[in-house]
Protein backbone atom coordinates (compact mmCIF):
# COMPACT_ATOMS: atom_id res chain seq x y z
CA UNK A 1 -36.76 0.76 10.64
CA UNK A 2 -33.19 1.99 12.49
CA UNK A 3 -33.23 6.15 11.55
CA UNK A 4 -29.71 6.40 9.98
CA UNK A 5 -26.58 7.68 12.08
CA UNK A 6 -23.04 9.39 10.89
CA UNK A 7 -21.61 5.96 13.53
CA UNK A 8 -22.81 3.85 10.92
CA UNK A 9 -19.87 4.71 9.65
CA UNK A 10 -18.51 2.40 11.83
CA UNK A 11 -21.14 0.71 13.81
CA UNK A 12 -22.20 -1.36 10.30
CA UNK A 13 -20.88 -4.46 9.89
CA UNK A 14 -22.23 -4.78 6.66
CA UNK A 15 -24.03 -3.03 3.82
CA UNK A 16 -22.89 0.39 2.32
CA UNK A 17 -21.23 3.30 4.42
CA UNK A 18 -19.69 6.49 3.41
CA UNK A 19 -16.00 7.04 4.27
CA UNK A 20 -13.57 9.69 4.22
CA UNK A 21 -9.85 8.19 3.60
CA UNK A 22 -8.81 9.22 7.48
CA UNK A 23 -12.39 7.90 8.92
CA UNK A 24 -10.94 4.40 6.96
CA UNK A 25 -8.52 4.17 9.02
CA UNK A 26 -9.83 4.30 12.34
CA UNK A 27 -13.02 1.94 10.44
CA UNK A 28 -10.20 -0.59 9.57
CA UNK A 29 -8.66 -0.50 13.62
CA UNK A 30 -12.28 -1.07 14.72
CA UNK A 31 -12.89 -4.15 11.88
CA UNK A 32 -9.47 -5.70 13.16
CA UNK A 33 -10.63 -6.19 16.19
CA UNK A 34 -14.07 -7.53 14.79
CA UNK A 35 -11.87 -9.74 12.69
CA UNK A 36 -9.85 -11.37 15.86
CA UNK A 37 -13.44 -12.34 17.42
CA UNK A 38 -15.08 -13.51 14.61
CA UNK A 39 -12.06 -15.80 14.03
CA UNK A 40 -12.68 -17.21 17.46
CA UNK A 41 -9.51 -15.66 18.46
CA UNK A 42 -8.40 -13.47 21.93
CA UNK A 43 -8.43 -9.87 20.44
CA UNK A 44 -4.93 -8.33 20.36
CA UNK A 45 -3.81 -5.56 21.69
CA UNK A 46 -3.81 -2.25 19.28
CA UNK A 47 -0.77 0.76 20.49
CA UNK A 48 -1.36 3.60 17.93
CA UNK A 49 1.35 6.57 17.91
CA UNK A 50 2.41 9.14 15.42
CA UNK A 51 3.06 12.80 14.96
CA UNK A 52 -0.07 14.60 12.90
CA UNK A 53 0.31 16.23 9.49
CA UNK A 54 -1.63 16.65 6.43
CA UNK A 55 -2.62 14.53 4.53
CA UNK A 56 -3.29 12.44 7.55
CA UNK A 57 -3.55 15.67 10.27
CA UNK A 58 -7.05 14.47 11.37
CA UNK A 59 -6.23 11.15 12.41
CA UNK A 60 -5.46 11.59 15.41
CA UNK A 61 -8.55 13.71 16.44
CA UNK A 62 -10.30 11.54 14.81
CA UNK A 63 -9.04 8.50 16.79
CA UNK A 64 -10.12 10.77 20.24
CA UNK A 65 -13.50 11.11 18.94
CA UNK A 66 -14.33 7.50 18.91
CA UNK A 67 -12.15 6.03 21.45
CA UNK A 68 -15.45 4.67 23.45
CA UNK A 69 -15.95 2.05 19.99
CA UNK A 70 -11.60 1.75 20.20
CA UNK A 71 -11.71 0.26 23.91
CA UNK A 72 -14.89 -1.92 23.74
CA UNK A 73 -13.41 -5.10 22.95
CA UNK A 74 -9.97 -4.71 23.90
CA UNK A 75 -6.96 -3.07 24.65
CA UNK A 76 -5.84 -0.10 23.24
CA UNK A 77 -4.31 2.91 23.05
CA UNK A 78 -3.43 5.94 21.27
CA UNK A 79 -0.21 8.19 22.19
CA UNK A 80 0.33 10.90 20.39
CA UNK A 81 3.80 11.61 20.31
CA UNK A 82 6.47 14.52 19.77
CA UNK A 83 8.35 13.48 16.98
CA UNK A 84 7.80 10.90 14.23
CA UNK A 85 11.31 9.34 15.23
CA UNK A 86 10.10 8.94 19.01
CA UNK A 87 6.88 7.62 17.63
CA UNK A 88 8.71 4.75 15.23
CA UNK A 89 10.72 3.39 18.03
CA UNK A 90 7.42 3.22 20.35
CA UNK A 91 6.16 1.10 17.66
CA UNK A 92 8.72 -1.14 17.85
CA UNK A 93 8.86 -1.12 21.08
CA UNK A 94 4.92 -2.20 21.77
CA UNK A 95 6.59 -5.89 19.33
CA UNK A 96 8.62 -6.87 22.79
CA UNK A 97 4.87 -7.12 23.81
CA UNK A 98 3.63 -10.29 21.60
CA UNK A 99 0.51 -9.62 20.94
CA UNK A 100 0.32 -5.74 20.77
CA UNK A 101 -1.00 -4.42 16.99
CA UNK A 102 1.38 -1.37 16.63
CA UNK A 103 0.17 1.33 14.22
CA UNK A 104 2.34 4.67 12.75
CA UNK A 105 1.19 7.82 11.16
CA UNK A 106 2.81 10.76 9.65
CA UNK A 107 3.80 12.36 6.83
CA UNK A 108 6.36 11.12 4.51
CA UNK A 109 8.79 13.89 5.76
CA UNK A 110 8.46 12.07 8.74
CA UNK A 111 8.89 8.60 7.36
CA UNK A 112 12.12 9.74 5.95
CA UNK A 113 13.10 11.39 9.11
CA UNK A 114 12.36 7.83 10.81
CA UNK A 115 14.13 5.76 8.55
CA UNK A 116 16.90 4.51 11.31
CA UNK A 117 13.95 3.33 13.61
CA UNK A 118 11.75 1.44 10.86
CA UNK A 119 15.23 -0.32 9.83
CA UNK A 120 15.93 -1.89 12.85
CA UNK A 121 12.35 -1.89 13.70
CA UNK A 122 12.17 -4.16 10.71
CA UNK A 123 15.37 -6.46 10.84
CA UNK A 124 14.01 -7.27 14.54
CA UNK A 125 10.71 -8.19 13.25
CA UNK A 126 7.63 -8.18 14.28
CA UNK A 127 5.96 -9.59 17.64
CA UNK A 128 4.67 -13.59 17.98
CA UNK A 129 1.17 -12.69 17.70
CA UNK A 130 1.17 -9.35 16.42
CA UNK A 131 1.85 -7.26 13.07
CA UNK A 132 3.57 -3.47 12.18
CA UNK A 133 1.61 -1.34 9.90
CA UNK A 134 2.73 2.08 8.63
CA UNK A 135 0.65 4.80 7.22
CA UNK A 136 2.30 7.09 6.06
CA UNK A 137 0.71 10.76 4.30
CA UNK A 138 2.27 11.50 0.80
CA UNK A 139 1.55 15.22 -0.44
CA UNK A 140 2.97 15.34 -3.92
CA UNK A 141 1.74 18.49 -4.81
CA UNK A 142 2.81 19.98 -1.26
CA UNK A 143 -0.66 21.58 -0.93
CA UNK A 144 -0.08 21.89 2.43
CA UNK A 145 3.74 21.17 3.31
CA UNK A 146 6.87 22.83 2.91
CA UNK A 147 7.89 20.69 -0.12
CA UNK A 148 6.57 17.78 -2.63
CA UNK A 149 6.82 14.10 -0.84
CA UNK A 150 6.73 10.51 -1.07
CA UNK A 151 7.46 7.92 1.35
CA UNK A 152 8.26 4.83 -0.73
CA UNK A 153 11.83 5.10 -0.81
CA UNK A 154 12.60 5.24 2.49
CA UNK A 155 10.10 2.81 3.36
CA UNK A 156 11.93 0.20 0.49
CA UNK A 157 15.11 1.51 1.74
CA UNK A 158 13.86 -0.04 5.41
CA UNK A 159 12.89 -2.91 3.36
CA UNK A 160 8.87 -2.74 4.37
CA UNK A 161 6.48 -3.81 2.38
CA UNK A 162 4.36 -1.30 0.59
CA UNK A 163 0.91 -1.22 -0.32
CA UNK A 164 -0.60 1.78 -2.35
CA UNK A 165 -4.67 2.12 -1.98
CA UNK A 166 -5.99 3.64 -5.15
CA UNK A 167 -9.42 4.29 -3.52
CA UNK A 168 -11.18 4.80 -0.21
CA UNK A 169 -12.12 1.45 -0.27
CA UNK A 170 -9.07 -0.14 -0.60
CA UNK A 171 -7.55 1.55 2.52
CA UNK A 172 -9.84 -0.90 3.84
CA UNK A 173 -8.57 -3.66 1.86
CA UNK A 174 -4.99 -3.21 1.87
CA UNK A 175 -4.87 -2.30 5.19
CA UNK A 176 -6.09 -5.48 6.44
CA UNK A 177 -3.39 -7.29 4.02
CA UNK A 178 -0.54 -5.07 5.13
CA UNK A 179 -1.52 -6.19 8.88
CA UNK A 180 -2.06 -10.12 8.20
CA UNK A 181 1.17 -10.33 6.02
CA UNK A 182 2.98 -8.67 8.89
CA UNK A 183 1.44 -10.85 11.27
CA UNK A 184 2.80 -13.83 9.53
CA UNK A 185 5.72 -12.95 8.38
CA UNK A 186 7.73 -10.33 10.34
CA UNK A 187 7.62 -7.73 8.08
CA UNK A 188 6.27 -3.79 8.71
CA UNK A 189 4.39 -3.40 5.97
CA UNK A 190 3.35 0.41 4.90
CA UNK A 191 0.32 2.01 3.67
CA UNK A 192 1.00 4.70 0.86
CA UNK A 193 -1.66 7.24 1.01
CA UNK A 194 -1.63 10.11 -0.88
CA UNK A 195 -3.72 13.50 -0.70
CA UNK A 196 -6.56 13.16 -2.92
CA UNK A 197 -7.17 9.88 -0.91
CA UNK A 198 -7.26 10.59 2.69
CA UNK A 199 -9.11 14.25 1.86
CA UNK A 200 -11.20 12.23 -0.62
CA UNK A 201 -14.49 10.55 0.29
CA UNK A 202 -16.62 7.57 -0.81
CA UNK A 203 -19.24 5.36 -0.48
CA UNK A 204 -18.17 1.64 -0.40
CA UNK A 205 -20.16 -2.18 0.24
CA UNK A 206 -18.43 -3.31 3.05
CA UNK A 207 -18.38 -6.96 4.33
CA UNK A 208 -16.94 -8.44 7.50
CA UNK A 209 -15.59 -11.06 5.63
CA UNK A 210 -13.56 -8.94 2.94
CA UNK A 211 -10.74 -9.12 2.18
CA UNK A 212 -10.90 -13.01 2.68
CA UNK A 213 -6.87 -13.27 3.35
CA UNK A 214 -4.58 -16.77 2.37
CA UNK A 215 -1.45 -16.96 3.85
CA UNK A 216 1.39 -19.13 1.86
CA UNK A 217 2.44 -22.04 2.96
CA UNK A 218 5.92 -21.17 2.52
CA UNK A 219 8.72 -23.33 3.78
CA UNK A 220 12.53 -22.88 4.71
CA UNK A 221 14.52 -26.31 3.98
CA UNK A 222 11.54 -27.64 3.78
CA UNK A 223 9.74 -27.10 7.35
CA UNK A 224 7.22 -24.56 7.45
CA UNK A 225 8.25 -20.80 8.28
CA UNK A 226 7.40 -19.23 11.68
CA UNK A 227 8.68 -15.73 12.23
CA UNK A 228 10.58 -14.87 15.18
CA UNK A 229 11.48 -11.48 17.14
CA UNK A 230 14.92 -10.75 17.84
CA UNK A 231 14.80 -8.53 20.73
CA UNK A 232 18.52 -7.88 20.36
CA UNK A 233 19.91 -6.34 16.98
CA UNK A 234 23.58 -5.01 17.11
CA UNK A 235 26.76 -5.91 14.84
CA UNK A 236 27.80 -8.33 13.08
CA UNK A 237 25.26 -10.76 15.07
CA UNK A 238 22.16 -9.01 13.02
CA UNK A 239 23.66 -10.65 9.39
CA UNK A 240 21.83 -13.68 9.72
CA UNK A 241 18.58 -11.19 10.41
CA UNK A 242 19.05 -8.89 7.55
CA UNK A 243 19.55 -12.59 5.24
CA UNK A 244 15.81 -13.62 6.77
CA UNK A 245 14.33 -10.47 6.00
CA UNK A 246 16.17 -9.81 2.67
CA UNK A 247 16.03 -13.82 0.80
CA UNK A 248 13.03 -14.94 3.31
CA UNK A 249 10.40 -12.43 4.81
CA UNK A 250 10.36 -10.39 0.94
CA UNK A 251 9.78 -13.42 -0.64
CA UNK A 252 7.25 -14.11 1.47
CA UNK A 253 5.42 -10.94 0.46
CA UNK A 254 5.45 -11.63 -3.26
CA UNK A 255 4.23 -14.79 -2.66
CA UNK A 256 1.20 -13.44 -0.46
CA UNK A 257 0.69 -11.08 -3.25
CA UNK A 258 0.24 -13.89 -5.91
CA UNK A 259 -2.12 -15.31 -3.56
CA UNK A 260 -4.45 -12.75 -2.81
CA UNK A 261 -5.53 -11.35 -6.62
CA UNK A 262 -7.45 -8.40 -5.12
CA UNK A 263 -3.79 -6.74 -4.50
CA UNK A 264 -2.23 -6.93 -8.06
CA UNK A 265 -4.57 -7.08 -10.67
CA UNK A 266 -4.69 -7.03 -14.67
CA UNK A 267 -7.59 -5.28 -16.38
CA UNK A 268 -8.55 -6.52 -19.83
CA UNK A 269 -5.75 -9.35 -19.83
CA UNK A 270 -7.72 -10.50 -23.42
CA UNK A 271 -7.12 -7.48 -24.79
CA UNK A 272 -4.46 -7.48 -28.08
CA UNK A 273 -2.18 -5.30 -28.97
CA UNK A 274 1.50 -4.63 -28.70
CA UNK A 275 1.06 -2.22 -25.86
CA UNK A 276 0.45 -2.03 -22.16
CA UNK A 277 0.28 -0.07 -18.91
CA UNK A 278 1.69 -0.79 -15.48
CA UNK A 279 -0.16 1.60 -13.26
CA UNK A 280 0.19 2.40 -9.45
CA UNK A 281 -2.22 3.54 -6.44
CA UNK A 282 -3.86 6.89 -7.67
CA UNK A 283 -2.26 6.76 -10.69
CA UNK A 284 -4.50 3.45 -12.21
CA UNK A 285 -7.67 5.50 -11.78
CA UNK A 286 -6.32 8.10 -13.84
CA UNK A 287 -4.81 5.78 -16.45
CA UNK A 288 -8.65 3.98 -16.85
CA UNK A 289 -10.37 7.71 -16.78
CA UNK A 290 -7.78 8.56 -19.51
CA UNK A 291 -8.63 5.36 -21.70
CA UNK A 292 -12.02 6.49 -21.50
CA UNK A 293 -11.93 9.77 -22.47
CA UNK A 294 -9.79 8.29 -25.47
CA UNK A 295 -12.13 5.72 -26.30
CA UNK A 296 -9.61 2.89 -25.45
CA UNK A 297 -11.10 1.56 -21.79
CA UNK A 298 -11.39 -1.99 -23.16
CA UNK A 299 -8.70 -2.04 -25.67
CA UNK A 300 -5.35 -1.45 -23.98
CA UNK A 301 -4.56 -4.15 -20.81
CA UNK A 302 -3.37 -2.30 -17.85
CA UNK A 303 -1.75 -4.33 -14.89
CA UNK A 304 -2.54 -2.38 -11.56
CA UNK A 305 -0.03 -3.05 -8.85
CA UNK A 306 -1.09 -2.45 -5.35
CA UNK A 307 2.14 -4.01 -3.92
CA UNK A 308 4.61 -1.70 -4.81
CA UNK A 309 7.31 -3.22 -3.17
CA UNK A 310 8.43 -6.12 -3.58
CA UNK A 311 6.91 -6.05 -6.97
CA UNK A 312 6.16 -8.87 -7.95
CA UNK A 313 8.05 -10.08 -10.93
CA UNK A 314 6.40 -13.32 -11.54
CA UNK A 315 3.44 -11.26 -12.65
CA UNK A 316 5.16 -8.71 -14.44
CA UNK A 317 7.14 -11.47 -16.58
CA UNK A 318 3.47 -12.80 -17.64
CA UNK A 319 1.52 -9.60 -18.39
CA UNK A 320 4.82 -9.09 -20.68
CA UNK A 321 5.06 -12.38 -22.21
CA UNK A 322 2.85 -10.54 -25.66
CA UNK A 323 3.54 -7.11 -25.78
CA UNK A 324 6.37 -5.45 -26.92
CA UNK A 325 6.53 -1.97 -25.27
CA UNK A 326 4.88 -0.59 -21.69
CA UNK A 327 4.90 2.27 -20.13
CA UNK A 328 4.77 2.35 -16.44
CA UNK A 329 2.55 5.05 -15.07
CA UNK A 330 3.85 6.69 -11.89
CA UNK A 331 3.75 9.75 -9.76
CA UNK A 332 7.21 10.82 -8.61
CA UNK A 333 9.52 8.13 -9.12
CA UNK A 334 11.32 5.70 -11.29
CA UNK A 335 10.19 3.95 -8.75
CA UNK A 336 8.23 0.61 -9.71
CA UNK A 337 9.49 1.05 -13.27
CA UNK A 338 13.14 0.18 -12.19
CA UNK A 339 11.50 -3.16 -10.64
CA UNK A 340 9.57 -3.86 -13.74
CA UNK A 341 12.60 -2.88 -15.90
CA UNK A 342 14.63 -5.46 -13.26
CA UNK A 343 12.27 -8.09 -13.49
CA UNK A 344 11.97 -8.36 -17.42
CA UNK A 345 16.01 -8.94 -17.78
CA UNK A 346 16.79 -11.61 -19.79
CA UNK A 347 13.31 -12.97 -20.07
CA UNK A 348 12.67 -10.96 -24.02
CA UNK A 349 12.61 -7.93 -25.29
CA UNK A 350 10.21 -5.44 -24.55
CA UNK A 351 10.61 -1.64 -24.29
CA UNK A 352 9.89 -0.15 -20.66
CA UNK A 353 9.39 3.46 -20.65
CA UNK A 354 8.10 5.58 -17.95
CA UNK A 355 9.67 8.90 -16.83
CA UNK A 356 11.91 8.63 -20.10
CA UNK A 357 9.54 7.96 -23.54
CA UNK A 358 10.75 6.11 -26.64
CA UNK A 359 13.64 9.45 -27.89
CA UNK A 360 14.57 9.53 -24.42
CA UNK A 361 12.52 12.59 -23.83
CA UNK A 362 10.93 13.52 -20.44
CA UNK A 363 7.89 11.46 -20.65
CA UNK A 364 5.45 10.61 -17.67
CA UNK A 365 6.21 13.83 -15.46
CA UNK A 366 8.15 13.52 -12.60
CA UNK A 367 7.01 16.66 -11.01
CA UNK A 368 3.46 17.01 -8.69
CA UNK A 369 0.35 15.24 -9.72
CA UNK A 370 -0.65 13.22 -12.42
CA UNK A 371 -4.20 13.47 -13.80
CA UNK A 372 -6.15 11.88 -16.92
CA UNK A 373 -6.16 14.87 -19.23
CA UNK A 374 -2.78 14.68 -18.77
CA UNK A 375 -2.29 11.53 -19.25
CA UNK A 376 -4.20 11.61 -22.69
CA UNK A 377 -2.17 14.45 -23.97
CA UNK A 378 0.89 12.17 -23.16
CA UNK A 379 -0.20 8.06 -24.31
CA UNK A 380 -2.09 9.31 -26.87
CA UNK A 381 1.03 9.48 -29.56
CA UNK A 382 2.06 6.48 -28.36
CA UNK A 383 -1.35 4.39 -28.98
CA UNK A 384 -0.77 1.73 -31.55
CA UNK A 385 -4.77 1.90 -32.32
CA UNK A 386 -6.53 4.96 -34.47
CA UNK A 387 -7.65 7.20 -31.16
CA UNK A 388 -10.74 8.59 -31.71
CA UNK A 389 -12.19 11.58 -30.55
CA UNK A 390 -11.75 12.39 -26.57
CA UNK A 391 -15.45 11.78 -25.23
CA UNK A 392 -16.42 14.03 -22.39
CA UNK A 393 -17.83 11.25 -20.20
């Protein structure tokens, strides 16, 4: 028998490990390299750079700590750097490469602060071999930052793809989603990751085989897409770019998301009723704990998004297609409620309420954190079934 070690944490390739939402990160650089060989493939490179804050201020230490595993089988580095802005246009810098994995942490101050680098970061593309993947620390209740933040808008207003990990283990997951869609398609794609996640910790079944990924076989006038990197972007010659990445590359992502059903998911689909939820990240573990404590878990159908952007309206149109009001359950934000309120447009009529309720009163709070007891308190007037007591499970 092998005595236990804290490196199983990342020495395992399989069975059950216990994870902290920063120790995922550096699990899921180590499994990405696994991935390349066990795909028969040469192991590309891996250029990690960011500036540290909470929620993600350990990362970087932790990184140090286990750079020994990091090198073994292959390239890479990890270069701290000064500024987050400095840091972004490293990042896109390491795509001129071709085959150099380029990874960016920081806080979502910092991702707004960025935003003119991850633009043009993302218009150029990513590199032939190689992927973009954000991370980017959201404190919403500013437990340790000057002010509340989030990072999707300015990652949506860069036009990356965003992925929002309501666990520990699905930093795992979506991490290895965000990097394969990127791969293929030229997009940066960005990890959401909010407080209670990265300072959170759990133990998860991993598998060197999970996520299994399918790419789309998606095709432009008919021949199949191949990204390319334009290593020049300036004027009026970067149109024809921003039309890829806004018609093409985005609707690549929804369709990668409609292929892969462990991103966007819908939890009792058979269940009837008029209404139904639209949660996000943090927020769907909350929503399930609240159903729970309301006796409702199995009686209310709750679509979980994990993409967050693009959303993908396909989906949204057919968890709609019998219900007659949802709420869309959100912290901070409108966010993915204007995209579900978007996509349902002249399909039928169903009420979407979210930070607004059915008077037009303040509804799902805008403000800090959300958390079940809250959430019962606010979707329990709204239930269309007889609520019964709230059980103390």
């Amino acid at each position: 028998m092998v005595d236990p070690s804290l490196q199983d944490r990342y020495l395992k390739k399989s069975g059950t490990i216990f994870l902290t939402g920063v120790q995922a990160i550096v699990r899921f650089l180590l499994d990405k390299q696994r991935r390349d060989i066990g795909e028969g493939k040469r192991v590309r490179r891996t250029f990690v750079t960011g500036y540290e804050g909470s929620p993600l201020g350990g990362l970087d230490l932790e990184i140090r700590r286990n750079m020994d595993l990091l090198i073994a089988r292959g390239n890479f580095v990890h270069q701290a750097a000064v500024n987050e802005k400095t840091a972004a246009a490293a990042v896109h810098g390491s795509q001129f490469i071709g085959d150099v994995d380029g990874f960016w942490y920081g806080k979502a101050h910092g991702t707004k602060w960025a935003l003119d680098e991850f633009s043009l970061a993302n218009i150029a593309g990513t590199g032939t071999e190689s992927g973009v993947v954000v991370f980017a620390g959201d404190d919403h209740m500013a437990k340790s930052s000057g002010y509340p933040a989030g990072s999707e808008n300015a990652l949506r207003d860069a036009r990356a793809a965003i992925f929002y990990p309501s666990s520990v283990a699905e930093i795992l997951t979506y991490a290895h989603h965000a990097l394969s869609l990127s791969r293929y398609s030229g997009l940066i794609c960005g990890l959401k990751l909010v407080t209670p996640i990265c300072d959170g910790a759990e133990t998860i079944v991993i598998n060197p085989d999970h996520p299994s990924v399918t790419l789309p076989d998606y095709r432009v006038d008919g021949k199949p897409f191949k990204k390319t990197f334009q290593p020049v972007v300036i004027a009026t010659s970067s149109i024809p770019y921003e039309e890829e990445l806004t018609t093409i590359r985005l609707d690549i992502a929804k369709a990668y998301a409609q292929l892969n059903t462990n991103i966007n998911d819908i939890t009792n689909p058979d269940a009837s009723g008029p209404l139904g939820l639209i949660a996000t990240g943090k927020s769907h573990p909350d929503v399930m704990q609240a159903l729970q404590h309301m006796g409702l878990k199995d009686r209310i159908p709750v679509l979980k998004l994990g993409m967050i952007y693009p959303v993908d309206d396909k989906m949204v149109r057919r968890f709609a297609r019998d219900l007659t009001t949802i709420v869309v359950i959100e912290e901070k934000g409108p966010f993915v409620e204007e995209a579900v309120a978007h996509a349902l447009v002249g399909s039928r009529l169903c009420d979407v309420y979210g930070k607004r309720g059915p008077r037009d009163e303040f509804f799902i709070p805008v403000h800090g954190e959300l958390n079940p007891d809250l959430l019962v308190q606010i979707l329990g007037p709204l239930s269309p079934h007889d609520t019964p007591t709230p059980t103390q499970e």
